[in-house]
Structure formats: structure tokens, C-alpha cells
Protein backbone atom coordinates (compact mmCIF):
# COMPACT_ATOMS: atom_id res chain seq x y z
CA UNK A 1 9.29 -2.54 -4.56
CA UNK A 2 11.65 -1.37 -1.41
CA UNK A 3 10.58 -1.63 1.88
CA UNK A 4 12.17 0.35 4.60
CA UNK A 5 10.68 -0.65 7.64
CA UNK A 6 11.44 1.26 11.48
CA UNK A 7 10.38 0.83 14.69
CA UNK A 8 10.11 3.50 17.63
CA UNK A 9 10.51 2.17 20.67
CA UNK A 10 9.60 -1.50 19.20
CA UNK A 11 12.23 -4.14 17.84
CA UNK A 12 11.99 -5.43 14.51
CA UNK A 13 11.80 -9.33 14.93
CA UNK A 14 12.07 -11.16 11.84
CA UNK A 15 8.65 -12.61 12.70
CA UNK A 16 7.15 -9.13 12.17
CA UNK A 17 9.07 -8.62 9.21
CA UNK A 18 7.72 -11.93 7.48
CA UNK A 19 4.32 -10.57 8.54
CA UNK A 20 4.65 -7.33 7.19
CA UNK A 21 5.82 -8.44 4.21
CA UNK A 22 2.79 -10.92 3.67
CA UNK A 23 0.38 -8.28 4.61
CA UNK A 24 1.92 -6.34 1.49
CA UNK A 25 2.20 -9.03 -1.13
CA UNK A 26 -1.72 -8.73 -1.43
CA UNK A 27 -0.99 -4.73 -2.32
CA UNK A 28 1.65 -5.26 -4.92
CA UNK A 29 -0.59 -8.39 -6.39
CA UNK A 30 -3.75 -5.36 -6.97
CA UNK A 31 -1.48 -2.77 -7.90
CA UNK A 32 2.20 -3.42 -9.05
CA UNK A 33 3.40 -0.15 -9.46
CA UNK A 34 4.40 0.57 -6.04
CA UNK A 35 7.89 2.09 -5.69
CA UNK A 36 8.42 1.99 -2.35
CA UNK A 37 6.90 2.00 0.94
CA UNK A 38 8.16 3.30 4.00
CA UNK A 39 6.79 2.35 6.96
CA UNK A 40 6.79 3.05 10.40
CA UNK A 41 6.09 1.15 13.61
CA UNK A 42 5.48 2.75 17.12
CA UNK A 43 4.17 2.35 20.24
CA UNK A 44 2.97 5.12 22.52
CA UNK A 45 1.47 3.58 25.81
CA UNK A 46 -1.31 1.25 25.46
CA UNK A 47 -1.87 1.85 21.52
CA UNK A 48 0.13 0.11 18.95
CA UNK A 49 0.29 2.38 16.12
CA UNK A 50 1.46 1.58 12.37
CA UNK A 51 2.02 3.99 9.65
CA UNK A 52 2.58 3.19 5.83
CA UNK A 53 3.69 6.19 3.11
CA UNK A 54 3.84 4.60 -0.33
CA UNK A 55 5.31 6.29 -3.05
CA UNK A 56 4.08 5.03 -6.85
CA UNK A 57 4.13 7.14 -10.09
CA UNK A 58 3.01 10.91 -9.59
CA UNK A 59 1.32 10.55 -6.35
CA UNK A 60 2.14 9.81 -2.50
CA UNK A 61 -0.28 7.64 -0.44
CA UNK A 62 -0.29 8.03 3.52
CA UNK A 63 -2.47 5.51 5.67
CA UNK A 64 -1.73 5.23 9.44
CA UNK A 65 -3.85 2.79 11.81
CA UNK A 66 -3.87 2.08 15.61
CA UNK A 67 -4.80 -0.48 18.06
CA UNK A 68 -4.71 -2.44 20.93
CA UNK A 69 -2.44 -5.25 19.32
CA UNK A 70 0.78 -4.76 16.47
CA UNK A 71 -0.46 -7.15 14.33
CA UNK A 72 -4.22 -6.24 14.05
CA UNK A 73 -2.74 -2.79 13.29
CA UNK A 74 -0.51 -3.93 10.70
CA UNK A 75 -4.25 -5.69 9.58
CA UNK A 76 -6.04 -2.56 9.25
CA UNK A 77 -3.26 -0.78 7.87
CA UNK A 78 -3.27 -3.36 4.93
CA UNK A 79 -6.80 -3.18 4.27
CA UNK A 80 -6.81 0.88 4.03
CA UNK A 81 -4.12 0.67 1.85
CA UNK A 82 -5.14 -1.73 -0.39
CA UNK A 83 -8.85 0.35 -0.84
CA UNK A 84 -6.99 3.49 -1.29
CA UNK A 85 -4.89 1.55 -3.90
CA UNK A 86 -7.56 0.11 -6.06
CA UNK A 87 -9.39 3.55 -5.40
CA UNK A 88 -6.39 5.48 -7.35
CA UNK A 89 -6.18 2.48 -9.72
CA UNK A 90 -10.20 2.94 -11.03
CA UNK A 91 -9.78 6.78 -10.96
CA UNK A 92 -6.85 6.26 -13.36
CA UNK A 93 -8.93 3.91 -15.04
CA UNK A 94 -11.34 5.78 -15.88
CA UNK A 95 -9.37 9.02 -17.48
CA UNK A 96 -8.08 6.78 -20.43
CA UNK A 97 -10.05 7.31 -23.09
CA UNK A 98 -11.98 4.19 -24.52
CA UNK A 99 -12.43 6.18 -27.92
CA UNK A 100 -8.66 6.56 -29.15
CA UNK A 101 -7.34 5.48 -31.97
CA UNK A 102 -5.22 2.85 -30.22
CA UNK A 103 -7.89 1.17 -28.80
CA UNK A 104 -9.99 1.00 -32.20
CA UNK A 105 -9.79 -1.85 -34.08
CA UNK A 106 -8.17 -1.16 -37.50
CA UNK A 107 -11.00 -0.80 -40.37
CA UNK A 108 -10.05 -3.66 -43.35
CA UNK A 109 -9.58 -1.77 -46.64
């Protein structure tokens, strides 16, 4: 998984980075097919925004989240993502079909 991680009109500390990258380890740990994720950090005023757009096989996922405080957005931001994660990963789930012939055990002749 790549991470490309930006910040407008915030510095990247390495502190933030650490936590960012913690926040995600629970995402690739549900779902491990994540190419990448780009994310962006900003802040505009009083509200501390965070935006995530996470590329895995055949499909793009976008989840942004704002608050008062950068890390309880970063929170929030995890927890969409990781719902709209498993979401995708049940909805894939369920169009494989439990009825072929791979997933039949083999009669004995």
C-alpha cells in the first residue's frame, strides 16, 4: 500500500505521520487490497479538515471528514473508511456464487 500524504497550509510532523499511519493499519488489516491512498490534510479557519481517496481494484473510494481538532478528524475519517471498506468487501462477497463448481466438493466415484 502507498501513502502519499499533503498538507495545505499544515506541516507534516512525523508525529502526525505515525498517527496517520496507525489510524490506517486497522483498514489494510479488514481489507488488504488497498493500492494506494492519497490523502489530504487542510485547514480552513477554525475547521480541521481531512480527506482520504483510496484507490483498490476496479473502484475509487472518497471519504472526507472535518472538525474542531486534526486528530479527531483523522478519527472519523478512519472510521468512514473502514465502513465503506467492509461495505464494498460484503457487496463483493456476496456476487460470488456459492454454487460453482469450484466450491463443490468433488463427488467420490
Amino acid at each position: 500500500m502507498n501513502l502519499n500524504l499533503t498538507g495545505h497550509n499544515v506541516e507534516i510532523t512525523p508525529a502526525l505521520r505515525d498517527y496517520v499511519n496507525s489510524k490506517l493499519a486497522r483498514i489494510t488489516r479488514h481489507f488488504d487490497n488497498v493500492i494506494d491512498i492519497s490523502m489530504v490534510l487542510s485547514v480552513e479557519k477554525l475547521k480541521q479538515k481531512a480527506e482520504a481517496n483510496v484507490h483498490i481494484r476496479g473502484k475509487n473510494i472518497f471519504v472526507e471528514a472535518a472538525d474542531a481538532d486534526m486528530y479527531a478528524s483523522l478519527d472519523s475519517l478512519a472510521d468512514k473508511l473502514d465502513r465503506q471498506l467492509l461495505r464494498h468487501k460484503e457487496k463483493n462477497e456476496s456476487y460470488r456464487h456459492d454454487d460453482a463448481l469450484k466450491n463443490q466438493e468433488a463427488e467420490p466415484e
